[in-house]
N, C-alpha and C. Protein backbone atom coordinates (compact mmCIF):
# COMPACT_ATOMS: atom_id res chain seq x y z
N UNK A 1 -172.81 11.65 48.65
CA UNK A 1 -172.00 10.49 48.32
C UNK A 1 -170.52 10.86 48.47
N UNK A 2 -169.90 10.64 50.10
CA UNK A 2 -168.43 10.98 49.91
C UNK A 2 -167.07 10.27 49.12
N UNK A 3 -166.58 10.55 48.60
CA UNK A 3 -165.97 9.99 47.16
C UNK A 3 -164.93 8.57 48.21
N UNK A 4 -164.55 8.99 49.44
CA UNK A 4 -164.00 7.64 50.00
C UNK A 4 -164.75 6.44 49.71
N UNK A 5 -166.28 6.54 49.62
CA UNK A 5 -166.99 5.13 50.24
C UNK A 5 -167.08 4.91 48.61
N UNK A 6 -167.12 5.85 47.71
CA UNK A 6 -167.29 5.57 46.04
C UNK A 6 -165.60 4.22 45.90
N UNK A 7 -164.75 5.13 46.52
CA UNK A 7 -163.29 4.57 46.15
C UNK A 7 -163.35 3.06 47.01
N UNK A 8 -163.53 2.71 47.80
CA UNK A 8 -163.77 1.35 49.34
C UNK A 8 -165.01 0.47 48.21
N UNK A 9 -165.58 1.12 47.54
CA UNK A 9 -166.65 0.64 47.13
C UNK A 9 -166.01 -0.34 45.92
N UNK A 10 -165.30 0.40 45.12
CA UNK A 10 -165.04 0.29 44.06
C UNK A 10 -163.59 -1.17 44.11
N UNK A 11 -162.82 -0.80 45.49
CA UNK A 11 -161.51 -1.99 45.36
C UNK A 11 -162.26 -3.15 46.08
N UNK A 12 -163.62 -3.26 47.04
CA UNK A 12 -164.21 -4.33 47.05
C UNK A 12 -164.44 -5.29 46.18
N UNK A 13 -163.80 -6.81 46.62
CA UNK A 13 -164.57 -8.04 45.31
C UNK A 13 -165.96 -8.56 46.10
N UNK A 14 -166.60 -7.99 45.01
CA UNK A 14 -168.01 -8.50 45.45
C UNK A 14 -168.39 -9.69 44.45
N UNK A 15 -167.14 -10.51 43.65
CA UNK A 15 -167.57 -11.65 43.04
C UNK A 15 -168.80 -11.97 42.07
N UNK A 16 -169.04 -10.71 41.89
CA UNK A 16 -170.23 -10.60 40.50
C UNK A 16 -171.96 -9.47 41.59
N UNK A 17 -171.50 -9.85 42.35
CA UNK A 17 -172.75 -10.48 43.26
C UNK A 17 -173.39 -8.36 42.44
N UNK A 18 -174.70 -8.85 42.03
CA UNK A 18 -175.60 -7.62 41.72
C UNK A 18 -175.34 -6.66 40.63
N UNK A 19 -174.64 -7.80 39.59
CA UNK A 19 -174.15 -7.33 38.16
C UNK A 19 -175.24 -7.79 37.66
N UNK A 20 -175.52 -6.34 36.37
CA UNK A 20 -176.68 -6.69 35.96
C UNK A 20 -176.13 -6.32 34.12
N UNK A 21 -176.76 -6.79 33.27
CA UNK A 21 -176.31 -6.43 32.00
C UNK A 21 -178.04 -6.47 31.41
N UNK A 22 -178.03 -5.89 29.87
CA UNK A 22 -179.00 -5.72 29.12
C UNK A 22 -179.48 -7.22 29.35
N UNK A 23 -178.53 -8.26 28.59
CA UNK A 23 -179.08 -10.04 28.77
C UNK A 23 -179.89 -10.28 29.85
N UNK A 24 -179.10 -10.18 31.02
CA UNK A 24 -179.50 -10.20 32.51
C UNK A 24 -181.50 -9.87 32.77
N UNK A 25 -181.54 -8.40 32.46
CA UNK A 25 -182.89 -7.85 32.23
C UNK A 25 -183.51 -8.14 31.69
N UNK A 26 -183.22 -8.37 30.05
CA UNK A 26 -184.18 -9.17 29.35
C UNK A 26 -184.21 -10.34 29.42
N UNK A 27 -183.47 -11.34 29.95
CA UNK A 27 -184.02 -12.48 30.13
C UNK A 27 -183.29 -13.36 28.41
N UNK A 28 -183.66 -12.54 27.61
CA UNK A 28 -183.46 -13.53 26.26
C UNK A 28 -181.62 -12.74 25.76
N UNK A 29 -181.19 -13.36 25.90
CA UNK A 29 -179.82 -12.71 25.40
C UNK A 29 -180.15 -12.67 23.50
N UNK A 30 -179.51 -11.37 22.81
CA UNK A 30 -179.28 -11.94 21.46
C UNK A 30 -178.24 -12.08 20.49
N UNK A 31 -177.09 -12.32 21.54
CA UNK A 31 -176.33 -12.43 20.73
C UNK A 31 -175.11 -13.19 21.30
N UNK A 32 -173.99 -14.03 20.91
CA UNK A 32 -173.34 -14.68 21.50
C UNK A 32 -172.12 -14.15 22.11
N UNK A 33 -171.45 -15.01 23.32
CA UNK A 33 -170.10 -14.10 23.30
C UNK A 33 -168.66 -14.10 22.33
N UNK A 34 -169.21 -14.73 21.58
CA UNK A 34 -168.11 -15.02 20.55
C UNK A 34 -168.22 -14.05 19.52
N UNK A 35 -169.36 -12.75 19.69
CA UNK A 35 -169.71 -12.01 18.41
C UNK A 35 -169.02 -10.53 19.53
N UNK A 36 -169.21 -10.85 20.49
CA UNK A 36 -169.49 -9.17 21.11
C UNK A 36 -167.91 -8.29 21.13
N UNK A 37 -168.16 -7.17 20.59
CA UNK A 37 -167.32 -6.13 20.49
C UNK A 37 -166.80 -5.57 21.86
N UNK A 38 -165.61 -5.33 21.88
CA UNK A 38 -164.86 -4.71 22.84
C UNK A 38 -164.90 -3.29 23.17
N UNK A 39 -165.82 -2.77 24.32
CA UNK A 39 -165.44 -1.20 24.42
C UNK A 39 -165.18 -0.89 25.82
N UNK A 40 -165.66 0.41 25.79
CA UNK A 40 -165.09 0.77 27.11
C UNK A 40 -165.79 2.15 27.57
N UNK A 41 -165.95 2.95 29.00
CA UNK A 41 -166.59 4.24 28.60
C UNK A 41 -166.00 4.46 29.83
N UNK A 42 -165.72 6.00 30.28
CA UNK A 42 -165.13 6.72 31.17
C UNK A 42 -166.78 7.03 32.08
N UNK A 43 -166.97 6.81 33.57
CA UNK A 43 -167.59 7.18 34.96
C UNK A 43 -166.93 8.37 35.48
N UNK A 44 -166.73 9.49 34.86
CA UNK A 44 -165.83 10.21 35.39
C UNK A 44 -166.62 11.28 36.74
N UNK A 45 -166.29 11.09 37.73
CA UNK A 45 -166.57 11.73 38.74
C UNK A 45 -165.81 12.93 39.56
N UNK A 46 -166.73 14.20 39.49
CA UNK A 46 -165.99 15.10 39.96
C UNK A 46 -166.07 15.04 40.88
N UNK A 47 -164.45 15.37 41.82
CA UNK A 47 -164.36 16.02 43.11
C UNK A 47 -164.96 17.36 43.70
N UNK A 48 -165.93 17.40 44.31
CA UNK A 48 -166.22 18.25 45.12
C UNK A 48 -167.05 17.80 46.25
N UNK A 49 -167.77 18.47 47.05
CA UNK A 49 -168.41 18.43 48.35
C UNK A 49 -169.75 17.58 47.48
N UNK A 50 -170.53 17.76 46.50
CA UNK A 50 -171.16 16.70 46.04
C UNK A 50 -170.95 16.42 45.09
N UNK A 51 -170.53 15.45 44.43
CA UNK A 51 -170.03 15.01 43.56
C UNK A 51 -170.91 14.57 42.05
N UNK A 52 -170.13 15.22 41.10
CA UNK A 52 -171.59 15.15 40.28
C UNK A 52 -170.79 14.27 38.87
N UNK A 53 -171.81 13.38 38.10
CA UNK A 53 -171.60 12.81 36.96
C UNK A 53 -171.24 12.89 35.75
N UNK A 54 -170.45 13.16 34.77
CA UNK A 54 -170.43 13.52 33.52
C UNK A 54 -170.98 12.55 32.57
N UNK A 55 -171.88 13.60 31.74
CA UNK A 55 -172.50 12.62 31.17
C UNK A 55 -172.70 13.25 29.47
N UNK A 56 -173.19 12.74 28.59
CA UNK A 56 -173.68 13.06 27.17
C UNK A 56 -174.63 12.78 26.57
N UNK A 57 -175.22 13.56 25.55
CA UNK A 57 -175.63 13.48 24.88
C UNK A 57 -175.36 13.09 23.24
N UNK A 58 -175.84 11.53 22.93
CA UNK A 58 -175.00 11.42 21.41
C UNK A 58 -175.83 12.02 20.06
N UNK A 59 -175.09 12.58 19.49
CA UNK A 59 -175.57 13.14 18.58
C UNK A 59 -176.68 12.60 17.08
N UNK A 60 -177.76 13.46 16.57
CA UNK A 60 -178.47 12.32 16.21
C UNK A 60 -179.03 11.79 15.21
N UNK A 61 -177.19 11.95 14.47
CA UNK A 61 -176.91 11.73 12.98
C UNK A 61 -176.34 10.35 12.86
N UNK A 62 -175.83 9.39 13.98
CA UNK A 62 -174.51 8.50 14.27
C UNK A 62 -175.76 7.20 13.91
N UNK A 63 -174.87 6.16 13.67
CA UNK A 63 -175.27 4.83 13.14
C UNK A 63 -175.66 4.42 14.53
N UNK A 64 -175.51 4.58 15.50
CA UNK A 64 -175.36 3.44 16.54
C UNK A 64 -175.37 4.26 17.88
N UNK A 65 -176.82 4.38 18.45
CA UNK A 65 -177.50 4.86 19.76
C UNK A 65 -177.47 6.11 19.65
N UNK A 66 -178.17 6.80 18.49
CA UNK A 66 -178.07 8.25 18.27
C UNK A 66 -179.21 9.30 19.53
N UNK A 67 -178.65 9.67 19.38
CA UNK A 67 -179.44 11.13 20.65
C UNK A 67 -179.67 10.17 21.78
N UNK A 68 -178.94 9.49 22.39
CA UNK A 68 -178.91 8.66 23.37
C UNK A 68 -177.90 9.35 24.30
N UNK A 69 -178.06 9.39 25.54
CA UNK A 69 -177.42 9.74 26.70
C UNK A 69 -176.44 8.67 26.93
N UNK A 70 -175.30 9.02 27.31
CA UNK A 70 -174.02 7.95 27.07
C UNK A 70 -172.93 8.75 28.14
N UNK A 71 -171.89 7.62 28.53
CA UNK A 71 -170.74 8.20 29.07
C UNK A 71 -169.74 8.53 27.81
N UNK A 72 -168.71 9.13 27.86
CA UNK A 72 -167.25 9.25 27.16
C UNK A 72 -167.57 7.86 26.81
N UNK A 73 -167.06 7.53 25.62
CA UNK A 73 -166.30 5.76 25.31
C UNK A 73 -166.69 5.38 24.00
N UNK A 74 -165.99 4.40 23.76
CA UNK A 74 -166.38 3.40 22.37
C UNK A 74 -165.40 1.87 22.37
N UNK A 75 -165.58 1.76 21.50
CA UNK A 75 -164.69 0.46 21.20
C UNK A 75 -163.35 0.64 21.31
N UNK A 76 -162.98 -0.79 21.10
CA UNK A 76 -161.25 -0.94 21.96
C UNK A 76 -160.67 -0.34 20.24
N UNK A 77 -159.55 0.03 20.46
CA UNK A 77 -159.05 0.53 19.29
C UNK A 77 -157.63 -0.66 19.25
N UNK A 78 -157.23 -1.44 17.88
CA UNK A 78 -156.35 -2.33 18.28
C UNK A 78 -155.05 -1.57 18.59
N UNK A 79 -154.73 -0.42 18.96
CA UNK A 79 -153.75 0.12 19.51
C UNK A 79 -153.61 0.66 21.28
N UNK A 80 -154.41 0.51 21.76
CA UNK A 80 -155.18 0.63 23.34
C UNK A 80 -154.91 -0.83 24.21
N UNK A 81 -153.51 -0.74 24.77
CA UNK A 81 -153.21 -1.30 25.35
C UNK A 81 -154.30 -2.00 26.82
N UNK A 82 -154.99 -1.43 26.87
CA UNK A 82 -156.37 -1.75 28.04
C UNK A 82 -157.76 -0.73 27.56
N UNK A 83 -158.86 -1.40 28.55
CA UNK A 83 -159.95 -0.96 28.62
C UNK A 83 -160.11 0.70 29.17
N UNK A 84 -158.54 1.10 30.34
CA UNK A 84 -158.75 1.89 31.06
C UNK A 84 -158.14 3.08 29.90
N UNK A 85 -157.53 2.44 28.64
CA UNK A 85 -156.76 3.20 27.74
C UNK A 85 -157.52 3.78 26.57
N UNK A 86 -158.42 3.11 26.78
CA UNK A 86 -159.58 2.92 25.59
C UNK A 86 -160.82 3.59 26.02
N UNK A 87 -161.01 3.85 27.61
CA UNK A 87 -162.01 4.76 28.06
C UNK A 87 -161.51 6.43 27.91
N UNK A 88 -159.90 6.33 28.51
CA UNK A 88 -159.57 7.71 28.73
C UNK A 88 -159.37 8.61 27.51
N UNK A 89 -158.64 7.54 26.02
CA UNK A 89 -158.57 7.82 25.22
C UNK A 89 -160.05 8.30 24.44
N UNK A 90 -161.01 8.01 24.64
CA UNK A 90 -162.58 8.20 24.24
C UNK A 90 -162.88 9.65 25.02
N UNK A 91 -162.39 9.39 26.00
CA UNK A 91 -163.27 10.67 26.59
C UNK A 91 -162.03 11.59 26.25
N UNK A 92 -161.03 11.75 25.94
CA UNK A 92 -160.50 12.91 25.50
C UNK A 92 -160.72 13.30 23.78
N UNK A 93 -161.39 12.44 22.88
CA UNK A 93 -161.90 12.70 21.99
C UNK A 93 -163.23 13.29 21.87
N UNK A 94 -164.21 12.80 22.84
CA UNK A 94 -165.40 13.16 23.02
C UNK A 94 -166.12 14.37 23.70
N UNK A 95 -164.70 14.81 24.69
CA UNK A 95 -165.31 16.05 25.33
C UNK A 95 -164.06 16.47 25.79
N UNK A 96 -162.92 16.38 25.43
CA UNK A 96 -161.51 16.60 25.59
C UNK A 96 -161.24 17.18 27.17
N UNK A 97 -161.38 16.01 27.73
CA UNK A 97 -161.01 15.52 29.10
C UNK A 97 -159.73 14.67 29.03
N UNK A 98 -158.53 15.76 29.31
CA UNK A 98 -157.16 15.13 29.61
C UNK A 98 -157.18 13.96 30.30
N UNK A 99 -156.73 13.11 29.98
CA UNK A 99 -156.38 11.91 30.39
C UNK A 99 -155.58 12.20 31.69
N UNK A 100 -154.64 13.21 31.81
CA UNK A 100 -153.65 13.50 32.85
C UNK A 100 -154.91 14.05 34.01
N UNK A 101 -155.77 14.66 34.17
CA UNK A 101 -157.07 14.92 34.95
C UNK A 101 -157.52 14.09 35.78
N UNK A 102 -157.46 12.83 35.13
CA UNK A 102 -158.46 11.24 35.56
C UNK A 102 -157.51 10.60 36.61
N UNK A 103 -158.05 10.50 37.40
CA UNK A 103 -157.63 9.70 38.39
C UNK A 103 -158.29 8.11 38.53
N UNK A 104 -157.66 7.12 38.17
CA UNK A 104 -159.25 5.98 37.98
C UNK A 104 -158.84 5.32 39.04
N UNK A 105 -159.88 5.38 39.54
CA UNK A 105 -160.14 4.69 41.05
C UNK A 105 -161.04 2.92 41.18
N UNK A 106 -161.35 2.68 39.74
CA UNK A 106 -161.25 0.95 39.81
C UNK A 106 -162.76 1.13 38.46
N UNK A 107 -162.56 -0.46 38.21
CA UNK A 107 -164.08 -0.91 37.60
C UNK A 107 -164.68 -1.27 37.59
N UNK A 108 -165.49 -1.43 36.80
CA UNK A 108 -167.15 -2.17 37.41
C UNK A 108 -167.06 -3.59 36.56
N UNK A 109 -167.65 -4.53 36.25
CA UNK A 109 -168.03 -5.83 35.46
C UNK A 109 -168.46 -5.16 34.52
N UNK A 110 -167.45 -6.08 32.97
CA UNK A 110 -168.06 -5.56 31.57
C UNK A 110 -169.64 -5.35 32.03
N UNK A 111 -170.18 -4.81 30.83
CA UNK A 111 -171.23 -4.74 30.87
C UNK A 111 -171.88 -5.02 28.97
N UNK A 112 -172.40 -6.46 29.15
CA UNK A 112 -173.03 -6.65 28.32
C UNK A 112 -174.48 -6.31 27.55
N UNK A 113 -174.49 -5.60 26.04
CA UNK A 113 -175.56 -5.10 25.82
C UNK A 113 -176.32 -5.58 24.55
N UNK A 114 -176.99 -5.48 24.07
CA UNK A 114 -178.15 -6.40 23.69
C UNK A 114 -177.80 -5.94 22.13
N UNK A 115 -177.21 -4.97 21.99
CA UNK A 115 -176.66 -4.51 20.08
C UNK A 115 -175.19 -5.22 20.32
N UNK A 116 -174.68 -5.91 20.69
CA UNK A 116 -173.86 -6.80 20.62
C UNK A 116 -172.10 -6.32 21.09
N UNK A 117 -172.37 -5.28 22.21
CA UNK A 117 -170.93 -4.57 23.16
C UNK A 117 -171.28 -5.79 24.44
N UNK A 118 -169.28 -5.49 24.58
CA UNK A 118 -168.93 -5.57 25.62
C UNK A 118 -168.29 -4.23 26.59
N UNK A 119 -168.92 -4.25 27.89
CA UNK A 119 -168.77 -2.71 27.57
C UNK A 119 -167.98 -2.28 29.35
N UNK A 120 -166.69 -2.18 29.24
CA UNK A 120 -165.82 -2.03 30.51
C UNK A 120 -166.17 -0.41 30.73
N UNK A 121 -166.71 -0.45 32.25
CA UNK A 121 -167.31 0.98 32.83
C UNK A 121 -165.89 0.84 33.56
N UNK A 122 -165.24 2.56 33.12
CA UNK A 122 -163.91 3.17 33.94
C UNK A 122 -164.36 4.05 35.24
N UNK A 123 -164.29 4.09 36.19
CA UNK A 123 -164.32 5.02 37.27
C UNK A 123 -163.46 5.86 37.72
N UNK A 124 -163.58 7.00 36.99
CA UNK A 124 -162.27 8.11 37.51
C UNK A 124 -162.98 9.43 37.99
N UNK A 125 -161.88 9.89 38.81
CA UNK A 125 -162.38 11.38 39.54
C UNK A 125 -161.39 12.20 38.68
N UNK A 126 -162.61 13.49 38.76
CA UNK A 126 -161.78 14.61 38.01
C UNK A 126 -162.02 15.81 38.70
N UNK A 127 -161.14 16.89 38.85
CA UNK A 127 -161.50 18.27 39.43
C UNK A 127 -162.55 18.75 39.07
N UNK A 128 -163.08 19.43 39.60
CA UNK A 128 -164.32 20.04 39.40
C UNK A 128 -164.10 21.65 38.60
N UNK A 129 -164.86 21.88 37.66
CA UNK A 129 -164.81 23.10 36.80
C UNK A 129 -163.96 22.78 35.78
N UNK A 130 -163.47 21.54 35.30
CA UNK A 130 -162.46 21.97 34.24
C UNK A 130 -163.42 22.22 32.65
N UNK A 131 -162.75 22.67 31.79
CA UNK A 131 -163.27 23.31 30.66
C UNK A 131 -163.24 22.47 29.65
N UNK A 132 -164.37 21.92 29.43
CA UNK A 132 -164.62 20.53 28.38
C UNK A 132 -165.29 21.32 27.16
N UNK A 133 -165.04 20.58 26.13
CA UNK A 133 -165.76 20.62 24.82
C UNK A 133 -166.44 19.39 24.08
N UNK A 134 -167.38 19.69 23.85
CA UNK A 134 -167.81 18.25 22.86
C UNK A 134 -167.42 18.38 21.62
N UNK A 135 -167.31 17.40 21.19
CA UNK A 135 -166.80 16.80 19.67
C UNK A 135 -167.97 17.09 18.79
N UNK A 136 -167.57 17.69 17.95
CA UNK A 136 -169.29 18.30 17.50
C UNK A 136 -169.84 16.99 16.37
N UNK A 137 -169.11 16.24 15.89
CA UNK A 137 -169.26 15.47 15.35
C UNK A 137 -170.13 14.45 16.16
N UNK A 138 -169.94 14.01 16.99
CA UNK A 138 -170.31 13.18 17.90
C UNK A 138 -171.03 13.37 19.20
N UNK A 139 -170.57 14.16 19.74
CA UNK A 139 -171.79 14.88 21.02
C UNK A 139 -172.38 16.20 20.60
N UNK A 140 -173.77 16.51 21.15
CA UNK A 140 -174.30 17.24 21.26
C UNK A 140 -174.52 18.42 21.94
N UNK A 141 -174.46 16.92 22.84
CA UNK A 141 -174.09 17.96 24.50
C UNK A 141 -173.37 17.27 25.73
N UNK A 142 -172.97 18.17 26.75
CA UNK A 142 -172.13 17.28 27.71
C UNK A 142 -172.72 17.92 28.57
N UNK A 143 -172.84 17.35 30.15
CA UNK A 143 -173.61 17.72 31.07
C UNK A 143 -173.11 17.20 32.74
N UNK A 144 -173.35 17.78 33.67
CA UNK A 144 -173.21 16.53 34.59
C UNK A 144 -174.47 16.48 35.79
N UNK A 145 -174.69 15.25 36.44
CA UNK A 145 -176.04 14.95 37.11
C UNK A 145 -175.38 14.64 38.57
N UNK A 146 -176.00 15.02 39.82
CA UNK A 146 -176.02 14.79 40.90
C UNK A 146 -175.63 13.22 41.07
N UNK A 147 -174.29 12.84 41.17
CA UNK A 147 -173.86 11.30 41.86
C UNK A 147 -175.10 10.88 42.74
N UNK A 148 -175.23 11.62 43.75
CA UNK A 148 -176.00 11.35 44.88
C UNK A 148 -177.50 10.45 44.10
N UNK A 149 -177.62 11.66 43.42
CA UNK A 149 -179.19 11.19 43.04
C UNK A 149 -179.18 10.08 41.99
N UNK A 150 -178.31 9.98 41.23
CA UNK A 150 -178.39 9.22 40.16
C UNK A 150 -177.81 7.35 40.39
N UNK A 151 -177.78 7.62 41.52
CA UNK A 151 -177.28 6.39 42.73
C UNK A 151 -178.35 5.86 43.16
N UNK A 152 -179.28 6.58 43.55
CA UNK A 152 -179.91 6.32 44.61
C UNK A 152 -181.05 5.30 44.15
N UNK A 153 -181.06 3.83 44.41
CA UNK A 153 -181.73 2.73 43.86
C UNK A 153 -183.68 3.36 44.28
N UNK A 154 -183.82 4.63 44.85
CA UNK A 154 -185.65 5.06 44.57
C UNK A 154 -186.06 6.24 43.01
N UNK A 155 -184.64 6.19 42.75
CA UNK A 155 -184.30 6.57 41.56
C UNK A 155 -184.21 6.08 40.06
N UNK A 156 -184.26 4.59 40.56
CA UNK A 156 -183.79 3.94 39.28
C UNK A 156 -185.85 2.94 39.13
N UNK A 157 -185.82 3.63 37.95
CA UNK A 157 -187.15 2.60 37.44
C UNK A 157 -186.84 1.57 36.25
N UNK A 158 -187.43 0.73 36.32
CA UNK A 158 -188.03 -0.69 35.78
C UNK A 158 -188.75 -0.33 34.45
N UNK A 159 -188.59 -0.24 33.38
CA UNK A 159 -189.74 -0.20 32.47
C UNK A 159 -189.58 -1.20 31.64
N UNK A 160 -190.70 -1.38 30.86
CA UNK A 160 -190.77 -2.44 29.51
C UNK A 160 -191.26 -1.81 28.29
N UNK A 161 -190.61 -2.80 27.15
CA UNK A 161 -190.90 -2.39 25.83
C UNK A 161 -191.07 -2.98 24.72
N UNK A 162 -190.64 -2.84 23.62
CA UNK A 162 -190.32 -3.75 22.39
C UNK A 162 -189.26 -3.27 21.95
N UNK A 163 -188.73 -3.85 21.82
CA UNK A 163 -186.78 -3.79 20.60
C UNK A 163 -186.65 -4.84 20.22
N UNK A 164 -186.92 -4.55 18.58
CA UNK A 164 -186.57 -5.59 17.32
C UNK A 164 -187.11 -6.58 17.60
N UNK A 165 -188.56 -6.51 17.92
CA UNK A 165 -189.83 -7.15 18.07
C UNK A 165 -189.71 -8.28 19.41
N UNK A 166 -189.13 -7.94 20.27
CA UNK A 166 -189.11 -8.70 21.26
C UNK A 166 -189.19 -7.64 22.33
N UNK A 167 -190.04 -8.09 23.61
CA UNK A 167 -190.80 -7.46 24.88
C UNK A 167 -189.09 -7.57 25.40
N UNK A 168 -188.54 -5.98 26.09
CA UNK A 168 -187.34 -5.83 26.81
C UNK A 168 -187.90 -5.33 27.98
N UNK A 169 -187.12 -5.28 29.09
CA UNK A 169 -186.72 -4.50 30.31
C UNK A 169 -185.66 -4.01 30.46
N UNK A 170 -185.74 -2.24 30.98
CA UNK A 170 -184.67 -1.71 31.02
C UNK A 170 -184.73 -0.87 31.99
N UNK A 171 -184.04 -0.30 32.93
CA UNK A 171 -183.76 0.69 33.75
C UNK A 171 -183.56 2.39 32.74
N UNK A 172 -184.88 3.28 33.64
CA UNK A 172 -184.63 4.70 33.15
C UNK A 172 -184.29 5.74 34.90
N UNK A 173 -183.22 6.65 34.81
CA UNK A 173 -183.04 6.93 36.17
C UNK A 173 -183.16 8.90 35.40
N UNK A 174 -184.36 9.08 35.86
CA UNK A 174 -184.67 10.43 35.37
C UNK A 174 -183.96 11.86 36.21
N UNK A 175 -183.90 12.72 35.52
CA UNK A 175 -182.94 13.90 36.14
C UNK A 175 -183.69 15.34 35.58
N UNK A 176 -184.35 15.76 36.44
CA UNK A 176 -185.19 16.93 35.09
C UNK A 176 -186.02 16.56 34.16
N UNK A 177 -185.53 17.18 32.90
CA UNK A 177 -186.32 16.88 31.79
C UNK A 177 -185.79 15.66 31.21
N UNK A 178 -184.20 15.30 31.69
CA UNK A 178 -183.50 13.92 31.28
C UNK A 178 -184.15 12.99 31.91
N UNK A 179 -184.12 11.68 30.60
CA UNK A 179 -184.03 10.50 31.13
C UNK A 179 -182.94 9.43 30.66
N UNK A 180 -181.84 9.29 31.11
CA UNK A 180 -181.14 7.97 31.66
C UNK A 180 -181.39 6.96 31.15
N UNK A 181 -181.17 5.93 30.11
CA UNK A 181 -181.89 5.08 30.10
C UNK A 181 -181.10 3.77 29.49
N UNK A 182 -181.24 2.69 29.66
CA UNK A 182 -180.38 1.37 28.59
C UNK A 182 -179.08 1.07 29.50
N UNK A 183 -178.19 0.99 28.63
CA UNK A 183 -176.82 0.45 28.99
C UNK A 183 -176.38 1.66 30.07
N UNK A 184 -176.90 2.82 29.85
CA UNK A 184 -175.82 3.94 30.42
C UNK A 184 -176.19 4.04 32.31
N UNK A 185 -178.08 3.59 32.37
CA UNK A 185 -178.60 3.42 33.37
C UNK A 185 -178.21 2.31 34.33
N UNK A 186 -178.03 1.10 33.22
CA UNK A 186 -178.24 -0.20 33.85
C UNK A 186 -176.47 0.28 34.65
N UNK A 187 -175.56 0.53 34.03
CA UNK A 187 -174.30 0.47 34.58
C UNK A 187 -174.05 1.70 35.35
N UNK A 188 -175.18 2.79 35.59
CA UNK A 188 -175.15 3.04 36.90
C UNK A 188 -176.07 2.48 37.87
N UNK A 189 -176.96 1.54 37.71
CA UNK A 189 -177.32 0.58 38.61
C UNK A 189 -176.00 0.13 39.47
N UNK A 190 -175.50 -1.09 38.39
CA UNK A 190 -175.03 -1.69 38.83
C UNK A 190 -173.38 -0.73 39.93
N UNK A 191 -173.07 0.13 39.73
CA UNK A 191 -172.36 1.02 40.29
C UNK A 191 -173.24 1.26 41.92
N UNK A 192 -174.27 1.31 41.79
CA UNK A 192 -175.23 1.85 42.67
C UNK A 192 -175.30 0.56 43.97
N UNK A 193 -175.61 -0.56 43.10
CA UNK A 193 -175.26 -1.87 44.02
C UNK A 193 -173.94 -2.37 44.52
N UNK A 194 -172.95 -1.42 43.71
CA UNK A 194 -171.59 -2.13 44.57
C UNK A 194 -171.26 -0.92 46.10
N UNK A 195 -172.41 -0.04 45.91
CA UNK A 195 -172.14 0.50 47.18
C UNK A 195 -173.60 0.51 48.54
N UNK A 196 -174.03 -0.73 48.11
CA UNK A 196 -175.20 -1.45 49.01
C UNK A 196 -174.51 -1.81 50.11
């Protein structure tokens, strides 16, 4: 995946076309837009010859998507002048990734999720090898996954379930012993379709 066609990909208006959100999948939305919370999460992509994903593990003590695989991010803070301020600012709390590092090369469509986020995916490139830490409070672990593969729509599966007694569909995009799965999957779907 050469990071030009990621960047061409990314300043394209593709007018919604192959945005997908939790609602979208399940079919039953549950919650209105007049309730949903403001966040944001850092796509941070390293530069190199293949370009690989940063990603996390949330830790699995937390109120809200514990031991869940996640990008950098959280909610808008009312001092975070933007979404792109509110991603970079997250991921330098979460795995202390300088903000000065990130290069953001564009975004994807909020991404709406079914516990009641609105959720702006940041796309930035970062050098490759720099020396991250997780927030021990909050991550577990930090990791990164093959762009290439974690793109690649023979990669991304379809499953079904129950959450809070209603039948869902969700995208899991497996890596090893990882699996990918929910909001963090669906919005690399939809990343995956803006470079169809």
């Amino acid at each position: 995946m050469p990071i030009d066609r990621l960047r061409a990909a990314l300043l394209a208006d593709t007018g919604g076309a192959g945005w997908r959100s939790d609602r979208d999948i399940s079919g039953e939305p549950e919650v209105t837009d007049a309730v949903l919370m403001p966040a944001a999460v850092l796509m941070a992509v390293t530069r190199e010859a293949e370009p690989q994903l940063l990603l996390t593990r949330r830790t699995a003590h937390l109120k809200r998507h514990a031991g869940q695989i996640a990008f950098p991010g959280g909610r808008v803070d009312p001092g975070d002048l933007s979404p792109v301020m509110t991603a970079l600012r997250e991921a330098e709390e979460e795995v202390a990734l300088s903000r000065h590092d990130v290069e953001v090369i564009g975004q994807l469509d909020p991404y709406v999720t079914g516990t009641g986020f609105s959720v702006q995916p940041v796309v930035g490139l970062v050098p490759a090898g720099l020396a991250l830490a997780a927030h021990a409070y909050e991550v577990a672990e930090l990791f990164h996954v093959p762009l290439a593969h974690v793109l690649d729509p023979a990669n991304h599966e379809l499953r079904h379930g129950e959450w809070r007694g209603r039948r869902q569909r969700y995208y899991v995009i497996r890596h090893g012993e990882r699996e990918i799965w929910g909001a963090t999957a669906g919005m690399i779907v939809n990343l995956s379709r803006r470079l169809l």
